[in-house]
PDB file of N, CA and C in Angstrom:
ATOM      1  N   UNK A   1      97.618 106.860  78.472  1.00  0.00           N
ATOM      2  CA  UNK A   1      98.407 105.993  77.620  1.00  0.00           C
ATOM      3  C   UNK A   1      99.799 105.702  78.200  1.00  0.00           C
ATOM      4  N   UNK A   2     100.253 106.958  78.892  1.00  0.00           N
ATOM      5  CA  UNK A   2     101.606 106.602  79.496  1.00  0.00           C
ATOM      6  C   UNK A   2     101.233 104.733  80.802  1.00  0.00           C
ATOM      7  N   UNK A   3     100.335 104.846  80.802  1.00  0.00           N
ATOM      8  CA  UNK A   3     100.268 103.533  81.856  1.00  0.00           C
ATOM      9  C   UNK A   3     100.481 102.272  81.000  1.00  0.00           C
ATOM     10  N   UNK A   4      99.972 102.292  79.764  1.00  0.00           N
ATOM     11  CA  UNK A   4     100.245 101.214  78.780  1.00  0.00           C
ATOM     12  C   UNK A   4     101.477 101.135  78.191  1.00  0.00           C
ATOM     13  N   UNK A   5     101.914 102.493  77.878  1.00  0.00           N
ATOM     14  CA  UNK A   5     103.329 102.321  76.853  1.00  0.00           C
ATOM     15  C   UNK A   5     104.628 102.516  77.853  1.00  0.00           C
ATOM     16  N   UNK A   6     104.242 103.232  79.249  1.00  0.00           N
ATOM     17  CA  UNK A   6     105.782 103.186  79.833  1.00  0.00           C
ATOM     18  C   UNK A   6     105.524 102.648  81.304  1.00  0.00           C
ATOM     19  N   UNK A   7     104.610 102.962  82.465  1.00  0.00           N
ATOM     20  CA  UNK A   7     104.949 102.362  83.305  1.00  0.00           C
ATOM     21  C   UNK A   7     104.175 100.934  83.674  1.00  0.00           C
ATOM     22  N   UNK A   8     103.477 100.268  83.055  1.00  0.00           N
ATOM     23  CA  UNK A   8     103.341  98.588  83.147  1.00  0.00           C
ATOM     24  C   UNK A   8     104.515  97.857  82.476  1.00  0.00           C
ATOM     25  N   UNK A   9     105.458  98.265  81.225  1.00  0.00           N
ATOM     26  CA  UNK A   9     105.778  97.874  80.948  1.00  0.00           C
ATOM     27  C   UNK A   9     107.391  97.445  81.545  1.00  0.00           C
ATOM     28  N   UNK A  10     107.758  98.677  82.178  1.00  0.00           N
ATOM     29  CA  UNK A  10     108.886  98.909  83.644  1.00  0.00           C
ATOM     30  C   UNK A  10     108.248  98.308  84.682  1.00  0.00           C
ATOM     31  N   UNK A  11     107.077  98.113  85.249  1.00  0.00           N
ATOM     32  CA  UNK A  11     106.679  96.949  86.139  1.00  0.00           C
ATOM     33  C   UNK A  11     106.903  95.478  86.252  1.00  0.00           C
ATOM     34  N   UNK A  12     106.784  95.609  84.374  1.00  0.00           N
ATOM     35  CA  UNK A  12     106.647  94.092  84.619  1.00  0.00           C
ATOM     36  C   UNK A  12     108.279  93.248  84.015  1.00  0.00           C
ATOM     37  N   UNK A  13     108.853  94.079  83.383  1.00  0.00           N
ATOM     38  CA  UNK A  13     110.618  94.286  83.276  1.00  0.00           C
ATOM     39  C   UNK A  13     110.794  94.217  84.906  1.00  0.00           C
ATOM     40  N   UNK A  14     110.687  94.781  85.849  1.00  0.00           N
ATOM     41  CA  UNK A  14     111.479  94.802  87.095  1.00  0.00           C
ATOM     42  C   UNK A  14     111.013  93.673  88.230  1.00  0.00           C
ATOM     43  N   UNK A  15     110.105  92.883  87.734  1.00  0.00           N
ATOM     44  CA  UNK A  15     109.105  91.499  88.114  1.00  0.00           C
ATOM     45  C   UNK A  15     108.428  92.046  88.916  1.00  0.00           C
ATOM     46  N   UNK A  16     107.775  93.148  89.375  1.00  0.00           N
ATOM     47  CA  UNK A  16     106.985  93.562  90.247  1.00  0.00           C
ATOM     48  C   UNK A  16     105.468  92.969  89.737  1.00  0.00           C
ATOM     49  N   UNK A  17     105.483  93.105  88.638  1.00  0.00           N
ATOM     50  CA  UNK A  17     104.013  92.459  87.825  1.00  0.00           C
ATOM     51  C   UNK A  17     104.462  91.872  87.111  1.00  0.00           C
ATOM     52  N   UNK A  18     103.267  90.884  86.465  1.00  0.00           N
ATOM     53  CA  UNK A  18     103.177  90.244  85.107  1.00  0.00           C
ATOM     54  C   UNK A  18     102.004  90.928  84.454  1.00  0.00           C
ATOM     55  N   UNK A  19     101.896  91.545  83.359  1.00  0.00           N
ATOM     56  CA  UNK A  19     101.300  91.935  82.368  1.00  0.00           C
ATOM     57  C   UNK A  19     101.498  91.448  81.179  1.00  0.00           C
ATOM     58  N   UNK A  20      99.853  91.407  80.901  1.00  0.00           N
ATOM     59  CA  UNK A  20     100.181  90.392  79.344  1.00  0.00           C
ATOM     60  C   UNK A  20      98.933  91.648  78.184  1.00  0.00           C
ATOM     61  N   UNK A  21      99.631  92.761  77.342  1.00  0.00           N
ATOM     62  CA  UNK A  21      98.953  93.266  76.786  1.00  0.00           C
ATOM     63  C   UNK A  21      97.483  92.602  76.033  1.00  0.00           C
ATOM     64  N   UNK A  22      98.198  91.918  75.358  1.00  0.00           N
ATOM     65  CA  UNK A  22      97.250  91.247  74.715  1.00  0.00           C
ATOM     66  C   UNK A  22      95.731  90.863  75.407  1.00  0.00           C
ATOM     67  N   UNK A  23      96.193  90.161  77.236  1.00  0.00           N
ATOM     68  CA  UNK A  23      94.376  89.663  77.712  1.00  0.00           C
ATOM     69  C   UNK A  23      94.192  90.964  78.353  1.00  0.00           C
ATOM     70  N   UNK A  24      95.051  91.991  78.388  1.00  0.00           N
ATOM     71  CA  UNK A  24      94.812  93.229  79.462  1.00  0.00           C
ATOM     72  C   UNK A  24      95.041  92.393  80.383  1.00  0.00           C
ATOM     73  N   UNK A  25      95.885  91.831  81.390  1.00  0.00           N
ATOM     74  CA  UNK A  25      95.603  91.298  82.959  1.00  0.00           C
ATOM     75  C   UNK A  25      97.188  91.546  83.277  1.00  0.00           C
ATOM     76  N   UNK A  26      96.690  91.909  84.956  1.00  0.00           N
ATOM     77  CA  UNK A  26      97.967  92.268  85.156  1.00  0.00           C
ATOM     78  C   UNK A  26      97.778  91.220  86.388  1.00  0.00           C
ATOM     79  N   UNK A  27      99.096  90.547  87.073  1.00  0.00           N
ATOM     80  CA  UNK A  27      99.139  89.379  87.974  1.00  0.00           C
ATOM     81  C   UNK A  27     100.509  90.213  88.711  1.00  0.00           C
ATOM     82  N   UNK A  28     100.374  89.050  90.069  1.00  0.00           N
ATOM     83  CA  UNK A  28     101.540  89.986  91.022  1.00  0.00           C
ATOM     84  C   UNK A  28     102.631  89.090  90.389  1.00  0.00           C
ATOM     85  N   UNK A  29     104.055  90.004  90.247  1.00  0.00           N
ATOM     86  CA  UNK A  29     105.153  89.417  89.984  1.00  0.00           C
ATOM     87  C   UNK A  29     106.241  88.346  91.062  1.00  0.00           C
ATOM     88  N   UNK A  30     107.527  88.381  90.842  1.00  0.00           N
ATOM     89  CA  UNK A  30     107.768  87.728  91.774  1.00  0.00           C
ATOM     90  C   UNK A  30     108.396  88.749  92.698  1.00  0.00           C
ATOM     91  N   UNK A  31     108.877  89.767  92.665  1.00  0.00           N
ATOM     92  CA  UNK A  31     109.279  90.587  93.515  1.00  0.00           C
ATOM     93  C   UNK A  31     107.641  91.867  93.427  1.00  0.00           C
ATOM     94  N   UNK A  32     106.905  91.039  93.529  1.00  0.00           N
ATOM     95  CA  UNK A  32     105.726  92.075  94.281  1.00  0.00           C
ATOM     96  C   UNK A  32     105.924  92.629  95.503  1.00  0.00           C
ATOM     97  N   UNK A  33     106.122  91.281  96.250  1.00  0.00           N
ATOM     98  CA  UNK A  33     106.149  91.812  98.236  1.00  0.00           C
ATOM     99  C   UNK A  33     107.272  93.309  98.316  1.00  0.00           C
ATOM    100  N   UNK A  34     107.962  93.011  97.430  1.00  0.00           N
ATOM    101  CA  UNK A  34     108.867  94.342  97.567  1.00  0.00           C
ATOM    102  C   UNK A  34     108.380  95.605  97.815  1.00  0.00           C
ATOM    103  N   UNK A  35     107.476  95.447  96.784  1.00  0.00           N
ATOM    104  CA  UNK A  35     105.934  96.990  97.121  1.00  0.00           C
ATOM    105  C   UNK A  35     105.250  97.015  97.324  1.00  0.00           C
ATOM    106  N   UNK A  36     104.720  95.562  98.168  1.00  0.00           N
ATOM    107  CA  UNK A  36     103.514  96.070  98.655  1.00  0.00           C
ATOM    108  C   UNK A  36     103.553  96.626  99.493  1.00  0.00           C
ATOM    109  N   UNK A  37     104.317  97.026 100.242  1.00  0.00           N
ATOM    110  CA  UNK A  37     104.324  98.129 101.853  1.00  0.00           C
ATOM    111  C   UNK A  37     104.143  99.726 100.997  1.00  0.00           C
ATOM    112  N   UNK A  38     104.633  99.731  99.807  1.00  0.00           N
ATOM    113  CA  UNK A  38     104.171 101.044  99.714  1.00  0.00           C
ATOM    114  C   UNK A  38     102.892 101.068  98.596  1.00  0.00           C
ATOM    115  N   UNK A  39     102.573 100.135  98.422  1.00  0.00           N
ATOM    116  CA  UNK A  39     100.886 100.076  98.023  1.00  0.00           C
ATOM    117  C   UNK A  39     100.235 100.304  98.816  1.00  0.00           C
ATOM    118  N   UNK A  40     100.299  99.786 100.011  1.00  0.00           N
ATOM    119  CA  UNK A  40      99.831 100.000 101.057  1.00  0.00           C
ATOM    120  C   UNK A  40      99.420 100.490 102.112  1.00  0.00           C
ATOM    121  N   UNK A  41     101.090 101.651 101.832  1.00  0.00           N
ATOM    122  CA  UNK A  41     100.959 103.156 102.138  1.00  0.00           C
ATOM    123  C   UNK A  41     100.138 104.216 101.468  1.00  0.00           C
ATOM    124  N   UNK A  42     100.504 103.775 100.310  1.00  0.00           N
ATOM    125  CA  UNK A  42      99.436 104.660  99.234  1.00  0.00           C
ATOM    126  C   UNK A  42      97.834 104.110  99.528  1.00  0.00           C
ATOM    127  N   UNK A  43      97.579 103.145  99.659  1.00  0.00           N
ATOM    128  CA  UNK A  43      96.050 103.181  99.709  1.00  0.00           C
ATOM    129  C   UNK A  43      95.426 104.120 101.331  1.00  0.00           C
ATOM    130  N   UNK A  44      96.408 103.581 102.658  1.00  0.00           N
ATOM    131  CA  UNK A  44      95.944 104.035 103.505  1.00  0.00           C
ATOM    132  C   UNK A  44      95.484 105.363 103.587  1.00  0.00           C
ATOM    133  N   UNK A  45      96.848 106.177 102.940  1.00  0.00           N
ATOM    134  CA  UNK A  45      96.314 107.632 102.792  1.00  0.00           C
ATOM    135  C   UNK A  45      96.110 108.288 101.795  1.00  0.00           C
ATOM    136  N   UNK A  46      95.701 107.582 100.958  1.00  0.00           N
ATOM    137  CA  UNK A  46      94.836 108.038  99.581  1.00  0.00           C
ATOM    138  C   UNK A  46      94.017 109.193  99.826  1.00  0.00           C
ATOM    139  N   UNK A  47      93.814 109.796 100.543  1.00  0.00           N
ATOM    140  CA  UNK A  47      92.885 111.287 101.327  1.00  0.00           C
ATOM    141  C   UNK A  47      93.814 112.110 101.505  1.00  0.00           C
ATOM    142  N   UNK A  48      94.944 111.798 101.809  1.00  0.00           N
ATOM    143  CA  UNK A  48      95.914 113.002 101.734  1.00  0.00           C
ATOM    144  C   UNK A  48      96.956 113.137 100.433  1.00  0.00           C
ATOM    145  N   UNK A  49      96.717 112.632  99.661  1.00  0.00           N
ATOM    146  CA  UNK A  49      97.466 112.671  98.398  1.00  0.00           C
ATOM    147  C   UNK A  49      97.140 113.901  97.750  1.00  0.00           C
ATOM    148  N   UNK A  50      98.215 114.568  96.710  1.00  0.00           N
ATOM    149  CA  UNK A  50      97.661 115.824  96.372  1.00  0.00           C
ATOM    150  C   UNK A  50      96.245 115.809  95.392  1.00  0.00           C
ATOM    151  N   UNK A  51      95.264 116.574  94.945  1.00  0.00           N
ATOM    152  CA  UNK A  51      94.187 116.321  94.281  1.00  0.00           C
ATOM    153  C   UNK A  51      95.076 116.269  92.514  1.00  0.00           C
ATOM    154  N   UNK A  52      94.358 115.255  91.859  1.00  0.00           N
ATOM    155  CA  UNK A  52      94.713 114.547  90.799  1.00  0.00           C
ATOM    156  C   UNK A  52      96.012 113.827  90.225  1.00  0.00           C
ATOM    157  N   UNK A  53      96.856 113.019  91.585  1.00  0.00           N
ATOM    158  CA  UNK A  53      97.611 112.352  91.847  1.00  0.00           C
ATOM    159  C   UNK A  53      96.953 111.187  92.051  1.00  0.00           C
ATOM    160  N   UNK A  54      97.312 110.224  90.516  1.00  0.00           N
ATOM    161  CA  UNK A  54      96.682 109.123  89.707  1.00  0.00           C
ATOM    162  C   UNK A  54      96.704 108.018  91.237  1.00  0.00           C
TER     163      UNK A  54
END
């Protein structure tokens, strides 16, 4: 629940996303590119992340 009530909603306040509760959809914001290098980081090594680190 914390993903619904606190951090989409600081995502999409800081324009990183657009989230619209209501359709559930989340769209890239206008300052996305800002993170995607560390989305990116995070996906590459998603194997070394600690075990049950969302």
């Amino acid at each position: 629940m914390r993903l619904h009530h606190t951090h989409l909603p600081k995502l999409d306040e800081a324009g990183f996303i657009e989230w619209n509760p209501n359709s559930k959809t989340i769209t890239r914001g206008l300052r996305f590119d800002e993170i995607a290098p560390l989305i990116e980081l995070i996906i590459a090594n998603r194997d070394e992340l600690p075990a049950g680190w969302p």
